[in-house]
Structure formats: structure tokens, C-alpha cells
PDB file of N, CA and C in Angstrom:
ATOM      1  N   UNK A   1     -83.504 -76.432 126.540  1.00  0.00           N
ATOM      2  CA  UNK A   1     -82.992 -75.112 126.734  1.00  0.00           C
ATOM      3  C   UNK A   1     -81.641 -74.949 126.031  1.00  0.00           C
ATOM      4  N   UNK A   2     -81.022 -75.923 126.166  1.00  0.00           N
ATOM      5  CA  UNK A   2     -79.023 -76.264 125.414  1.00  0.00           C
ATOM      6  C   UNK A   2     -79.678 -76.092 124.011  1.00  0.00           C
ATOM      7  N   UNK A   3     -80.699 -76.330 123.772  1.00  0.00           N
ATOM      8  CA  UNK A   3     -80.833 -76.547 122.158  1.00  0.00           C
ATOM      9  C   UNK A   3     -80.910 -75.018 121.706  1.00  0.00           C
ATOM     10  N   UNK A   4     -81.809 -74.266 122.384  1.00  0.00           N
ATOM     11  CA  UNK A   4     -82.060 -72.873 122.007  1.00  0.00           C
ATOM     12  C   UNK A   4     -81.164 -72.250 121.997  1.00  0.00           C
ATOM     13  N   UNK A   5     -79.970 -72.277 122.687  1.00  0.00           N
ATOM     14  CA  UNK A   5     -78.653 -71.674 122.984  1.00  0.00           C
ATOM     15  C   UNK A   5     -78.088 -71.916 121.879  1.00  0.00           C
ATOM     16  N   UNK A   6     -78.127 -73.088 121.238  1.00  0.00           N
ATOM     17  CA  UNK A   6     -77.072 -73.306 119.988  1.00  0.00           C
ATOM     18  C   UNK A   6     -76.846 -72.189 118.486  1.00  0.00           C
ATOM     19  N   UNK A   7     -78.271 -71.866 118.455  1.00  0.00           N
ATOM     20  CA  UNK A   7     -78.077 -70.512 117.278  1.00  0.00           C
ATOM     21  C   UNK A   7     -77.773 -69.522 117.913  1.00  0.00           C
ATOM     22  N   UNK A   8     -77.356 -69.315 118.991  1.00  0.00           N
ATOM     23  CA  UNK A   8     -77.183 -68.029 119.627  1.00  0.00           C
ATOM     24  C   UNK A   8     -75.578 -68.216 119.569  1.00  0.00           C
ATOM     25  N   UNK A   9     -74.799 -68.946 119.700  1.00  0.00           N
ATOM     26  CA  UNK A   9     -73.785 -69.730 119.942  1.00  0.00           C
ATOM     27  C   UNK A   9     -73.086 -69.586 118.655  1.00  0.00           C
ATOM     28  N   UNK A  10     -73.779 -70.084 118.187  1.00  0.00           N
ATOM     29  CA  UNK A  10     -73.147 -70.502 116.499  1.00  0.00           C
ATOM     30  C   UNK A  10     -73.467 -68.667 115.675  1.00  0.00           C
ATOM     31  N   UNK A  11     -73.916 -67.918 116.296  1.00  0.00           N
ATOM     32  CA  UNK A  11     -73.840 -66.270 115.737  1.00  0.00           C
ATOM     33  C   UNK A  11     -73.075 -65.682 116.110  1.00  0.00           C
ATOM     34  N   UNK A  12     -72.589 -66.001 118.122  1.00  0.00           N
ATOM     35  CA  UNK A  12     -71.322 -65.474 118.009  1.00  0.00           C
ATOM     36  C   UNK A  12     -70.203 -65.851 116.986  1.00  0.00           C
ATOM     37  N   UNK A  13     -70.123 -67.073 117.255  1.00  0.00           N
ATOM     38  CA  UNK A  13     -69.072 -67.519 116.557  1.00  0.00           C
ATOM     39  C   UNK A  13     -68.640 -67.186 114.760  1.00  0.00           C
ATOM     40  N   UNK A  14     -69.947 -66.784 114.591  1.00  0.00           N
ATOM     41  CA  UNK A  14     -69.809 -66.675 112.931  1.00  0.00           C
ATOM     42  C   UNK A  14     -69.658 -65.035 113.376  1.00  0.00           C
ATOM     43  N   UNK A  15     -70.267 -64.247 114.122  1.00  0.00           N
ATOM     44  CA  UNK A  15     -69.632 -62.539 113.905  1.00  0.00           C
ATOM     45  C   UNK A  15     -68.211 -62.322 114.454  1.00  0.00           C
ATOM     46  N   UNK A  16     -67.713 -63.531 115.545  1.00  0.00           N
ATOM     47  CA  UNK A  16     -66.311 -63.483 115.502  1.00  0.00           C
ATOM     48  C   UNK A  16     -65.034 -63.813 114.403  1.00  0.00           C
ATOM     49  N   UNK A  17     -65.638 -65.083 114.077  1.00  0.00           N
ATOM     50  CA  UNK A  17     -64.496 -65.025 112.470  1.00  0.00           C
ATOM     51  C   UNK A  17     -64.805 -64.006 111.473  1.00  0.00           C
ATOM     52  N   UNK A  18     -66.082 -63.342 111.322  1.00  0.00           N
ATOM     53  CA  UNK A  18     -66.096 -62.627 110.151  1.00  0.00           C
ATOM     54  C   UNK A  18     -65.201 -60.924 110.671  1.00  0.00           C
ATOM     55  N   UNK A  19     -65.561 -60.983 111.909  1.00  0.00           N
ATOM     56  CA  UNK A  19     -65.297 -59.322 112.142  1.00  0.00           C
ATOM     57  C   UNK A  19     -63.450 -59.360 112.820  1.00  0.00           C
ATOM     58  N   UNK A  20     -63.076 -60.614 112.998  1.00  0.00           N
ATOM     59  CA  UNK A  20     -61.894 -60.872 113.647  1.00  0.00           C
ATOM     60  C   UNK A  20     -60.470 -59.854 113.392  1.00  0.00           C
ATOM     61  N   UNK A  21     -60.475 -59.189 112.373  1.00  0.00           N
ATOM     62  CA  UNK A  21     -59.447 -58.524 111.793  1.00  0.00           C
ATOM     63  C   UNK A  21     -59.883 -56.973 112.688  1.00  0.00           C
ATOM     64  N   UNK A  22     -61.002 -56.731 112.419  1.00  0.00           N
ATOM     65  CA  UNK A  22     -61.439 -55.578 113.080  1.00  0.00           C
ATOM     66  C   UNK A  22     -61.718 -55.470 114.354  1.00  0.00           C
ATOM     67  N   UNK A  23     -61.808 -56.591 115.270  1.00  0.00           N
ATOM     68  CA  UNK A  23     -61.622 -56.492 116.916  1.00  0.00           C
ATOM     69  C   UNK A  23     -60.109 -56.763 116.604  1.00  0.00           C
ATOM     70  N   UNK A  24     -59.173 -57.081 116.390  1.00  0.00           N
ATOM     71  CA  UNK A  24     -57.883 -57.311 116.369  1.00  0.00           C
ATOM     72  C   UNK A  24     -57.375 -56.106 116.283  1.00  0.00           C
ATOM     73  N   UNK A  25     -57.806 -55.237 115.276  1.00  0.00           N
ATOM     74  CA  UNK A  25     -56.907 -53.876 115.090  1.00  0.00           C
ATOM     75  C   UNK A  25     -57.612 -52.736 116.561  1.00  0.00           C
ATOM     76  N   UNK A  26     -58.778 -52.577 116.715  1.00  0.00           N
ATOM     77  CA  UNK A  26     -58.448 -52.082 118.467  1.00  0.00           C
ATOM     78  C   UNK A  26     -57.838 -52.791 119.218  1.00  0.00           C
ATOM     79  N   UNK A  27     -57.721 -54.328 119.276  1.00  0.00           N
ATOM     80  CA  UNK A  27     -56.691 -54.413 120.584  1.00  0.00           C
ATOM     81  C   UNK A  27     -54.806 -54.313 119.780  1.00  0.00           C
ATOM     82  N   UNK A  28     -54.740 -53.915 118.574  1.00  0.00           N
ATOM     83  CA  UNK A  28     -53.592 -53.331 118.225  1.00  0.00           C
ATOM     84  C   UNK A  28     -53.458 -52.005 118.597  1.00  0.00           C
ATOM     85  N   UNK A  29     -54.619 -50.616 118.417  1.00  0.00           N
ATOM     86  CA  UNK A  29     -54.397 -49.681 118.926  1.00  0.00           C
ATOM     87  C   UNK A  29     -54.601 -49.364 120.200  1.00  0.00           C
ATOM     88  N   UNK A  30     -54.877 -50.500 121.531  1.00  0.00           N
ATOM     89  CA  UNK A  30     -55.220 -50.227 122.700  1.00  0.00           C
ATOM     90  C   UNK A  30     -53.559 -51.018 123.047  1.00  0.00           C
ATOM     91  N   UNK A  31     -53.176 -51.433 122.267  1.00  0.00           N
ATOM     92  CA  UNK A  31     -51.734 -52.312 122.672  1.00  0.00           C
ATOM     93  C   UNK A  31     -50.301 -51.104 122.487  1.00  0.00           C
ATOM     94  N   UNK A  32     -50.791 -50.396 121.304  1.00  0.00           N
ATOM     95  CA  UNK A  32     -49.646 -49.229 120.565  1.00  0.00           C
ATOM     96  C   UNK A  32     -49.713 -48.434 121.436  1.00  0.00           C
ATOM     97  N   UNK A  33     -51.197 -47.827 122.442  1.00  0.00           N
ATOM     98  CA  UNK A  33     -51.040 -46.850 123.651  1.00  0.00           C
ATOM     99  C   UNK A  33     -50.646 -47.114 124.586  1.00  0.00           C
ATOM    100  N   UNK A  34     -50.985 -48.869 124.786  1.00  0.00           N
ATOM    101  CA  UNK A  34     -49.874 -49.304 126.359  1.00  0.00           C
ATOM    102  C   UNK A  34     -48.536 -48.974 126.035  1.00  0.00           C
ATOM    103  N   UNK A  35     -47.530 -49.285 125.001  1.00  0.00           N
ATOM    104  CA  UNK A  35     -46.693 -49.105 124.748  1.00  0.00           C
ATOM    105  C   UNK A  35     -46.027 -47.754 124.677  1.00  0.00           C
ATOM    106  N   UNK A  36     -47.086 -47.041 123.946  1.00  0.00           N
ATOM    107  CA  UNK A  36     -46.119 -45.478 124.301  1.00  0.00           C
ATOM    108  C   UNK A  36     -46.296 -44.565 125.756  1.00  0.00           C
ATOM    109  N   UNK A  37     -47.350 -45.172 126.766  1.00  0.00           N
ATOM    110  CA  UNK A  37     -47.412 -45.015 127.940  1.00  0.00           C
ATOM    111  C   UNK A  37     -46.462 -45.363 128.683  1.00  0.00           C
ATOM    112  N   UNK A  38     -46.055 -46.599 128.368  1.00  0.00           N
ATOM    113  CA  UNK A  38     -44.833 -46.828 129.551  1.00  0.00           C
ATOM    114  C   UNK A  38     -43.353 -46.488 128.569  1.00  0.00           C
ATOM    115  N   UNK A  39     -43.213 -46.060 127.531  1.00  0.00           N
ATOM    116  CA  UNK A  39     -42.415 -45.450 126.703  1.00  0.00           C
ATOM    117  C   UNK A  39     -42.028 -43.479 127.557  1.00  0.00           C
ATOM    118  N   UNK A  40     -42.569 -43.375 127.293  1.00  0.00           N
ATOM    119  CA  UNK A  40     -43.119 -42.290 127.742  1.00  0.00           C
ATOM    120  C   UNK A  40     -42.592 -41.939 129.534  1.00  0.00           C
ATOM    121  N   UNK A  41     -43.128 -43.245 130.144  1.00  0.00           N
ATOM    122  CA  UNK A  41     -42.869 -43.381 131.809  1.00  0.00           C
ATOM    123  C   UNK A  41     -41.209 -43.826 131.681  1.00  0.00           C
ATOM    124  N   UNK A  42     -41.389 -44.963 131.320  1.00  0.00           N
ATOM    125  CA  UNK A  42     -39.855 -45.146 131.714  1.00  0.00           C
ATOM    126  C   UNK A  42     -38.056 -44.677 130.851  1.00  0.00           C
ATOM    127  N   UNK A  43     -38.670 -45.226 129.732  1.00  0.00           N
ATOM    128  CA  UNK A  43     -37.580 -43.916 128.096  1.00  0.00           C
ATOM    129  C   UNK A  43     -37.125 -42.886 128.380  1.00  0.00           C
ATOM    130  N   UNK A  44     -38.361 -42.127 128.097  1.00  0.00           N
ATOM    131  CA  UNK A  44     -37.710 -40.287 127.718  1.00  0.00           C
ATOM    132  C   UNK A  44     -36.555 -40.168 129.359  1.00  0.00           C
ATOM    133  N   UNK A  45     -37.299 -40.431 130.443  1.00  0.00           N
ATOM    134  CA  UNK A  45     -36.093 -40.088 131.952  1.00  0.00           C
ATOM    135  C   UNK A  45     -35.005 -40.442 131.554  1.00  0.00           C
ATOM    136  N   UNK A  46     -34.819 -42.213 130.986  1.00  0.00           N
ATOM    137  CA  UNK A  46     -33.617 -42.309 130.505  1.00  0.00           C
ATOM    138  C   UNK A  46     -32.904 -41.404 129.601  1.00  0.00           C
ATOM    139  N   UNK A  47     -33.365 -41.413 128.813  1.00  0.00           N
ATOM    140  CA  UNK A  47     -32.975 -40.414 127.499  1.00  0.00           C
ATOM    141  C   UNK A  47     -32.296 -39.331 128.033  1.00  0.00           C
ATOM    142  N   UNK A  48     -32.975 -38.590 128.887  1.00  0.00           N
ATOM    143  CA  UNK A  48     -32.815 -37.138 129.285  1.00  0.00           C
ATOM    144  C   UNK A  48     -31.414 -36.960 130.441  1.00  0.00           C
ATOM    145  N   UNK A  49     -31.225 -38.234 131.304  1.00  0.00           N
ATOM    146  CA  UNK A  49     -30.820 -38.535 132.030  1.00  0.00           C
ATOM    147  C   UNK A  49     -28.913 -39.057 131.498  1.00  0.00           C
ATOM    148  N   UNK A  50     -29.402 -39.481 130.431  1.00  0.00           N
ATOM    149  CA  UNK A  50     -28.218 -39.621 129.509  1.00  0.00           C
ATOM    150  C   UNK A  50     -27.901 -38.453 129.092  1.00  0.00           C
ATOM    151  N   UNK A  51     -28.249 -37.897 128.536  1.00  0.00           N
ATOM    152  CA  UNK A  51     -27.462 -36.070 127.922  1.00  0.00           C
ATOM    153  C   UNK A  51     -27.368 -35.414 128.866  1.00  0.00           C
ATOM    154  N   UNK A  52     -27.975 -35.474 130.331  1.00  0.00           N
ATOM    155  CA  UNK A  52     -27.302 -34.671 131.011  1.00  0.00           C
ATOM    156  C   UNK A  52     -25.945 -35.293 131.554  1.00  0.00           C
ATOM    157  N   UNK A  53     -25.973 -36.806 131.706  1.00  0.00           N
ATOM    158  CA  UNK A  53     -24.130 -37.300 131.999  1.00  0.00           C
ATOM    159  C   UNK A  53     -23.571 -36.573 131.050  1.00  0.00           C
ATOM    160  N   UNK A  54     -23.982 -36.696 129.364  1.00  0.00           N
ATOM    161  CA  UNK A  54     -22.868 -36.537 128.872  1.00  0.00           C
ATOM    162  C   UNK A  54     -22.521 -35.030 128.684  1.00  0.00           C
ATOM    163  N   UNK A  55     -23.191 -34.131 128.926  1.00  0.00           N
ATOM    164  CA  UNK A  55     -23.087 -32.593 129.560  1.00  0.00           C
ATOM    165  C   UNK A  55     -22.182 -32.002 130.669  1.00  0.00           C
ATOM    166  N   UNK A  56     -22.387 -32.762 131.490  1.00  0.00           N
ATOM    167  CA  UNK A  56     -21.445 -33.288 132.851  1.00  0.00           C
ATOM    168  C   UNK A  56     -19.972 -33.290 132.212  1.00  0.00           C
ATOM    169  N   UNK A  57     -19.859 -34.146 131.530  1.00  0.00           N
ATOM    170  CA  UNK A  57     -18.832 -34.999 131.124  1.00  0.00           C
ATOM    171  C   UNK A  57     -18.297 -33.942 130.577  1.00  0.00           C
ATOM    172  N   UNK A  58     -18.575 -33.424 129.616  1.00  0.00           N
ATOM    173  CA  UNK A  58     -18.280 -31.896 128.546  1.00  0.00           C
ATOM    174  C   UNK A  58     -17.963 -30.896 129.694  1.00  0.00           C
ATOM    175  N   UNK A  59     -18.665 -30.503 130.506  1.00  0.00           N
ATOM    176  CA  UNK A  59     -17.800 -29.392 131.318  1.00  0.00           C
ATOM    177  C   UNK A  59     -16.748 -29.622 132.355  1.00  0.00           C
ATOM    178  N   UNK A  60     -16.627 -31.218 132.778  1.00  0.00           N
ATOM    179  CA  UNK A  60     -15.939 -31.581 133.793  1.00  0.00           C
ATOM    180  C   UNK A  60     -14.298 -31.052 132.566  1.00  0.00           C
ATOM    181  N   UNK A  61     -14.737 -32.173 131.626  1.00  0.00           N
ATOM    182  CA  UNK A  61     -13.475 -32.025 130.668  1.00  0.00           C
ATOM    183  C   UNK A  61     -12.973 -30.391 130.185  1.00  0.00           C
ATOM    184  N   UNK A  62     -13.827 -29.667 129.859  1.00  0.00           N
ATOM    185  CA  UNK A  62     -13.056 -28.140 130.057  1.00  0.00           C
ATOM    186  C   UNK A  62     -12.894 -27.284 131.484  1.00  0.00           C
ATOM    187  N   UNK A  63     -13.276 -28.128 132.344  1.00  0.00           N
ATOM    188  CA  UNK A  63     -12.593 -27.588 133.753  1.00  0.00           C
ATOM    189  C   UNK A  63     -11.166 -27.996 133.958  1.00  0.00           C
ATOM    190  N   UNK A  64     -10.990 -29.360 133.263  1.00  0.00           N
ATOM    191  CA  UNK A  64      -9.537 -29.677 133.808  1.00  0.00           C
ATOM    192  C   UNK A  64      -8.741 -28.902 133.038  1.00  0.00           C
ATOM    193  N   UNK A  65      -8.920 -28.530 131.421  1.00  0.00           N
ATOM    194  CA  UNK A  65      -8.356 -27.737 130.601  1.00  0.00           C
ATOM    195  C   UNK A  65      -8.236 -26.214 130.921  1.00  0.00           C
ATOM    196  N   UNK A  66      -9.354 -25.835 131.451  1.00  0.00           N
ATOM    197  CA  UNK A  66      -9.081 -24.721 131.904  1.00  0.00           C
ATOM    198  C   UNK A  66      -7.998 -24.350 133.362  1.00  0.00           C
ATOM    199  N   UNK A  67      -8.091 -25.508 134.098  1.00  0.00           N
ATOM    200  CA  UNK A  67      -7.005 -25.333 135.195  1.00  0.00           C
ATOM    201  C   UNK A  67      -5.604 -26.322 134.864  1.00  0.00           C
ATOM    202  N   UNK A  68      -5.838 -27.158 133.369  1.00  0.00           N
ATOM    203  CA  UNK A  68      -4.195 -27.436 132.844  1.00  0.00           C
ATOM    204  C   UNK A  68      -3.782 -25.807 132.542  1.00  0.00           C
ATOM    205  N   UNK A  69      -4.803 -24.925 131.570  1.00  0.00           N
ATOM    206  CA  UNK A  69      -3.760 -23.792 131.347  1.00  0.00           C
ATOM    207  C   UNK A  69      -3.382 -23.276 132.632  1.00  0.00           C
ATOM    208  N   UNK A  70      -3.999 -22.909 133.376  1.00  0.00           N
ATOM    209  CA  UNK A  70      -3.686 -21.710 134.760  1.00  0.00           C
ATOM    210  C   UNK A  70      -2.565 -22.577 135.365  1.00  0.00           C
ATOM    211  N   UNK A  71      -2.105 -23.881 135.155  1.00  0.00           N
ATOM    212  CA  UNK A  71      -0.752 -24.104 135.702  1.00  0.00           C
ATOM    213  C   UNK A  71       0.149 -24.242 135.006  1.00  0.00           C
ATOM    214  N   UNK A  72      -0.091 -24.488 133.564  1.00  0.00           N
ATOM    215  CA  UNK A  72       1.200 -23.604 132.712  1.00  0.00           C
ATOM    216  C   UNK A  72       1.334 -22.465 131.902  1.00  0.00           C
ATOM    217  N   UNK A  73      -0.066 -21.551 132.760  1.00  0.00           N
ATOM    218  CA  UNK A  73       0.838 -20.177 132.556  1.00  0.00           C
ATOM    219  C   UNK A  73       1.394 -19.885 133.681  1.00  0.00           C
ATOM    220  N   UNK A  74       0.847 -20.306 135.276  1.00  0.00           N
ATOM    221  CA  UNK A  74       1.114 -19.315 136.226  1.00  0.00           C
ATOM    222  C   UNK A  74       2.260 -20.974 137.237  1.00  0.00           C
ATOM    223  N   UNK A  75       3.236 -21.024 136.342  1.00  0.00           N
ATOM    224  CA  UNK A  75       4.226 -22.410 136.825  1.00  0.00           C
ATOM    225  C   UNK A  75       4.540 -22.334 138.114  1.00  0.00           C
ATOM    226  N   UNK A  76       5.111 -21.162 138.313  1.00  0.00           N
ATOM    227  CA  UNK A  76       5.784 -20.753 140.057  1.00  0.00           C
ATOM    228  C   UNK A  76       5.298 -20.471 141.037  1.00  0.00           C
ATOM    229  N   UNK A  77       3.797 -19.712 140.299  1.00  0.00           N
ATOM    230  CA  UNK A  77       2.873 -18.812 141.494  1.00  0.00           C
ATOM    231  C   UNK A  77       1.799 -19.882 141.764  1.00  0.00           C
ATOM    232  N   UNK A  78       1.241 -19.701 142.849  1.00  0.00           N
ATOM    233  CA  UNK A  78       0.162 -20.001 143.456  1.00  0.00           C
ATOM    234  C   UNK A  78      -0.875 -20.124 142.495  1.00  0.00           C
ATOM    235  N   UNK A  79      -1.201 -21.093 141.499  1.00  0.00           N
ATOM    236  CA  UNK A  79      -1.924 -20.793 140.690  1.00  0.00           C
ATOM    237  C   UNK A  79      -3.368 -20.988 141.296  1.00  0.00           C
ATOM    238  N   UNK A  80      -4.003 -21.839 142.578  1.00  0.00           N
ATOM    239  CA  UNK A  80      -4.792 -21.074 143.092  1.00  0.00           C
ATOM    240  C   UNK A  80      -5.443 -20.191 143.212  1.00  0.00           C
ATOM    241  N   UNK A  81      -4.858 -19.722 143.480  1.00  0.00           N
ATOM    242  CA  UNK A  81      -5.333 -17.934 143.255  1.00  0.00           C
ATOM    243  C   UNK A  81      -5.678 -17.264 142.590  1.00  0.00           C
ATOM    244  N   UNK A  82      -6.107 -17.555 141.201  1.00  0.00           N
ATOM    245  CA  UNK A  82      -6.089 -17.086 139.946  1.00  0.00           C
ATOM    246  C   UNK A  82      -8.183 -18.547 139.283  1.00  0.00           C
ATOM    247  N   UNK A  83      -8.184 -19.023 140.491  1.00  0.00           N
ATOM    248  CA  UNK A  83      -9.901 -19.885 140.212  1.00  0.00           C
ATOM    249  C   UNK A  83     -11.010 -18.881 140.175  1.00  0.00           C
ATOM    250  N   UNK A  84     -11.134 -17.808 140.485  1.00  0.00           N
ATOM    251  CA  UNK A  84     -12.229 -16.967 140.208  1.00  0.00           C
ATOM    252  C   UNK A  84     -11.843 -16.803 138.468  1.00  0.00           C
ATOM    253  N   UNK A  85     -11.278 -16.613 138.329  1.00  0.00           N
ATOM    254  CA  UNK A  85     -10.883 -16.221 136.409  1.00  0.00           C
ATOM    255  C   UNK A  85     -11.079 -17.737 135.535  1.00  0.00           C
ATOM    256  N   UNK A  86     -10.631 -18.489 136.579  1.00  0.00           N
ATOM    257  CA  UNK A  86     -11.072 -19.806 135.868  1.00  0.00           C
ATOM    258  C   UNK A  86     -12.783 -19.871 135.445  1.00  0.00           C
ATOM    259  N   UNK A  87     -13.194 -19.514 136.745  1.00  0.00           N
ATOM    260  CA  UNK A  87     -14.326 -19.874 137.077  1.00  0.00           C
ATOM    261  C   UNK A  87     -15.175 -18.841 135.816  1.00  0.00           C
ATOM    262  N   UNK A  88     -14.877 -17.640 135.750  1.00  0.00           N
ATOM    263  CA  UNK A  88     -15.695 -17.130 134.655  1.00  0.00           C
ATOM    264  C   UNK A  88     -15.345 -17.329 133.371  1.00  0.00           C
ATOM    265  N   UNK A  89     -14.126 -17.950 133.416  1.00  0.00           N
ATOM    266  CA  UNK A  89     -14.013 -18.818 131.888  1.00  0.00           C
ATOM    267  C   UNK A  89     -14.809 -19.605 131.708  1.00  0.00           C
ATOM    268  N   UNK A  90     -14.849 -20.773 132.295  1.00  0.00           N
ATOM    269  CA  UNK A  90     -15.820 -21.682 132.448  1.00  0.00           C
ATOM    270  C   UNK A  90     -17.772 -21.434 131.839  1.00  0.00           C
ATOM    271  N   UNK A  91     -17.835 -20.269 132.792  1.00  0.00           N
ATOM    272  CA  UNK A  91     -19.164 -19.885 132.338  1.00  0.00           C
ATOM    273  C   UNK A  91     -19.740 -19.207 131.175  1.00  0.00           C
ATOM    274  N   UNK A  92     -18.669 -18.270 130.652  1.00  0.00           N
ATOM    275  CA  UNK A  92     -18.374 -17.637 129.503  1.00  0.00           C
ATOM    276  C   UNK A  92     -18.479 -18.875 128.698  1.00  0.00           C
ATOM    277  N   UNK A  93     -17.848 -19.578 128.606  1.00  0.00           N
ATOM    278  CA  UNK A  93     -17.747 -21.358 127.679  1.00  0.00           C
ATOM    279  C   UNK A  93     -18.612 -21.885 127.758  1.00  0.00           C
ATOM    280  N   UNK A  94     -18.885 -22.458 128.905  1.00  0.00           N
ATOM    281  CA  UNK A  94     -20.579 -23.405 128.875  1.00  0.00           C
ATOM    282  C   UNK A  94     -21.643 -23.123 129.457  1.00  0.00           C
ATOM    283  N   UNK A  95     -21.878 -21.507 129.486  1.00  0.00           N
ATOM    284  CA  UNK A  95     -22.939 -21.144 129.767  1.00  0.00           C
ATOM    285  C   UNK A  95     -24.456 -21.663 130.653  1.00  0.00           C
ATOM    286  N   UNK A  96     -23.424 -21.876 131.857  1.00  0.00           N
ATOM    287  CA  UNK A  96     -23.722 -22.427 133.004  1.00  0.00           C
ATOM    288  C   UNK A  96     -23.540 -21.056 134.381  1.00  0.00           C
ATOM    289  N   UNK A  97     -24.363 -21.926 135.605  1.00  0.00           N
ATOM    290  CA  UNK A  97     -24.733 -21.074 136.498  1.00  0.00           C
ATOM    291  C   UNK A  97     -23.451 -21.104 137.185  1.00  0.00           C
ATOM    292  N   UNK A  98     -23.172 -20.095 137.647  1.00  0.00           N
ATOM    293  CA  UNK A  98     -21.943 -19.754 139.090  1.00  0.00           C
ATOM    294  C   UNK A  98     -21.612 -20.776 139.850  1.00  0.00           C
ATOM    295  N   UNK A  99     -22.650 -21.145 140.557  1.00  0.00           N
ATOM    296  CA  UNK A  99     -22.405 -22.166 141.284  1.00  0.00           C
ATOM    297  C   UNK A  99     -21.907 -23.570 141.009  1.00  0.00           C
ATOM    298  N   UNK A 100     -22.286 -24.206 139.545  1.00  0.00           N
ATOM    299  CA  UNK A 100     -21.927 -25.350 139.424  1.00  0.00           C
ATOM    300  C   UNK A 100     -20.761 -25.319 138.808  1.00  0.00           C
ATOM    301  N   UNK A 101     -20.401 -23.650 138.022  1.00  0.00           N
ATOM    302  CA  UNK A 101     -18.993 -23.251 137.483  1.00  0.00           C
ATOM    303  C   UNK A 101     -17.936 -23.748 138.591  1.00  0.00           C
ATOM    304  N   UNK A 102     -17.762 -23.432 139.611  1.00  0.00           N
ATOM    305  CA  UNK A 102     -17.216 -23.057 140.650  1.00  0.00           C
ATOM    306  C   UNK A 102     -17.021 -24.616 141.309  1.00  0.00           C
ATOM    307  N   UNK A 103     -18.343 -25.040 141.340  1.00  0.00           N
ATOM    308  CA  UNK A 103     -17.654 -26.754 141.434  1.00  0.00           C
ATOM    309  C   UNK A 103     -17.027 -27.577 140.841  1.00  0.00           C
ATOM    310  N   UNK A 104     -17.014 -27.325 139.572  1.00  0.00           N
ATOM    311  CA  UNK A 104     -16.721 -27.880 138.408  1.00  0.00           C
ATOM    312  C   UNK A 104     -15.031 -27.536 138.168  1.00  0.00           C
ATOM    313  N   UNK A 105     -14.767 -26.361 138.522  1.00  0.00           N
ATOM    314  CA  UNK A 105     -13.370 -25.917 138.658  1.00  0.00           C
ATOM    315  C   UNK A 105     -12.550 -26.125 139.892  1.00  0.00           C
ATOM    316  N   UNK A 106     -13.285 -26.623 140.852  1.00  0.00           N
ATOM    317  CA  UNK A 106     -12.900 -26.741 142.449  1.00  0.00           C
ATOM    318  C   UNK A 106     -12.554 -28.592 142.165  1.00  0.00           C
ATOM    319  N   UNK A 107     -13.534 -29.491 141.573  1.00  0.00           N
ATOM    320  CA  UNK A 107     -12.971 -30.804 141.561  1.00  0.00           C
ATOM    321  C   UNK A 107     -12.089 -30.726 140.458  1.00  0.00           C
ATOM    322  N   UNK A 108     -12.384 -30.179 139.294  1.00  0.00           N
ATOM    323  CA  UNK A 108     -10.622 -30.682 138.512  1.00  0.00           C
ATOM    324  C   UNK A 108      -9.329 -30.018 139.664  1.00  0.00           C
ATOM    325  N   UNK A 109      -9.285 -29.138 140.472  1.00  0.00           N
ATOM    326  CA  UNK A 109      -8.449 -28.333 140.834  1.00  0.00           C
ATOM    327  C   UNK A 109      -8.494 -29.762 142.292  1.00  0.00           C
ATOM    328  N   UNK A 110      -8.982 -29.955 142.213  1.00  0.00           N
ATOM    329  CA  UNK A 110      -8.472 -31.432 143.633  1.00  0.00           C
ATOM    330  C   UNK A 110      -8.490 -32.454 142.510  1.00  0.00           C
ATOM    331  N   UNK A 111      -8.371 -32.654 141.593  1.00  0.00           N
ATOM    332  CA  UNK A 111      -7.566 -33.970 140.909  1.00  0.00           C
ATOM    333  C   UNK A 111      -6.268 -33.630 140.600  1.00  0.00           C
ATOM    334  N   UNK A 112      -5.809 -32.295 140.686  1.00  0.00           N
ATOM    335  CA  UNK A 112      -4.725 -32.045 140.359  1.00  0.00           C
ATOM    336  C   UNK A 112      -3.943 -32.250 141.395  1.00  0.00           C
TER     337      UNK A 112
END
């Protein structure tokens, strides 16, 4: 019975070295889709996740500028009082929502 098996044996083996380049290149393109699958899963969040810090970063930094000016124009007065005007500077500039304007001008205004 081992004997009959042997040409069966010896055909895989000869359609595997001959075709070897061509089962190799699907498990190259079944390898290039694992890869941009978890590219895809774990990357781009990063990616995206990064430009919004550095977005952050960009309006935190013209909040403090915008409340360095309001305390050297308004030196004596309550410059307080004068964060709603900040605040639509702010949005006018980085064309952002009210609400995060308003935070954004409220923590530079407590680092000060």
C-alpha cells in the first residue's frame, strides 16, 4: 500500500517546487492584507489622535496670547472682565465651537 502512495507523494512534491513562487505570492497578498488590517486598526487612531494634540496645543497657545494682550492693554482694570471678547477672538481665530473657546480661555486665564 506505502508503495502506491509513493507516486502520489513524489507529484506533490514535484507540483510544489514547480508552482512554489506562485503559492508564495498569495500568501504574500494574504500577508499585505493582514498588514493593512491591523494598519488600519491600530495607525490611522494614532495618527488622528496626534493632530488633534497638536491642534490642542495651537489653540491652548493663542489662548494664552490672547489673554497676554487683555493684560497689557487693560494693566489696572479687572482684566477679567473683558473674557467674553477674548473668547470671540479666539473663535474668530480658530474657528472652533463656544464652548471649548471658553475653556480654552478660562485655563490660560488660571495659569495666569
Amino acid at each position: 500500500m506505502f508503495i502506491a502512495a509513493i507516486p502520489i507523494i513524489g507529484s506533490v512534491f514535484s507540483f510544489l517546487a514547480e508552482h512554489i513562487f506562485e503559492l508564495a505570492g498569495g500568501v504574500g497578498t494574504f500577508l499585505m492584507a493582514v498588514v493593512a488590517l491591523l494598519a488600519r486598526k491600530y495607525l490611522v487612531p494614532y495618527i488622528e489622535l496626534e493632530s488633534r494634540r497638536k491642534y490642542a496645543a495651537y489653540i491652548a497657545a493663542i489662548a494664552d496670547d490672547i489673554t497676554d494682550e487683555l493684560v497689557l492693554t487693560y494693566p489696572n482694570r479687572k482684566w477679567l472682565e473683558y473674557l467674553d471678547d477674548a473668547v470671540d477672538k479666539i473663535i474668530d481665530v480658530c474657528n472652533i465651537d463656544q464652548d471649548v473657546a471658553r475653556r480654552a480661555i478660562q485655563a490660560a486665564a488660571a495659569r495666569k
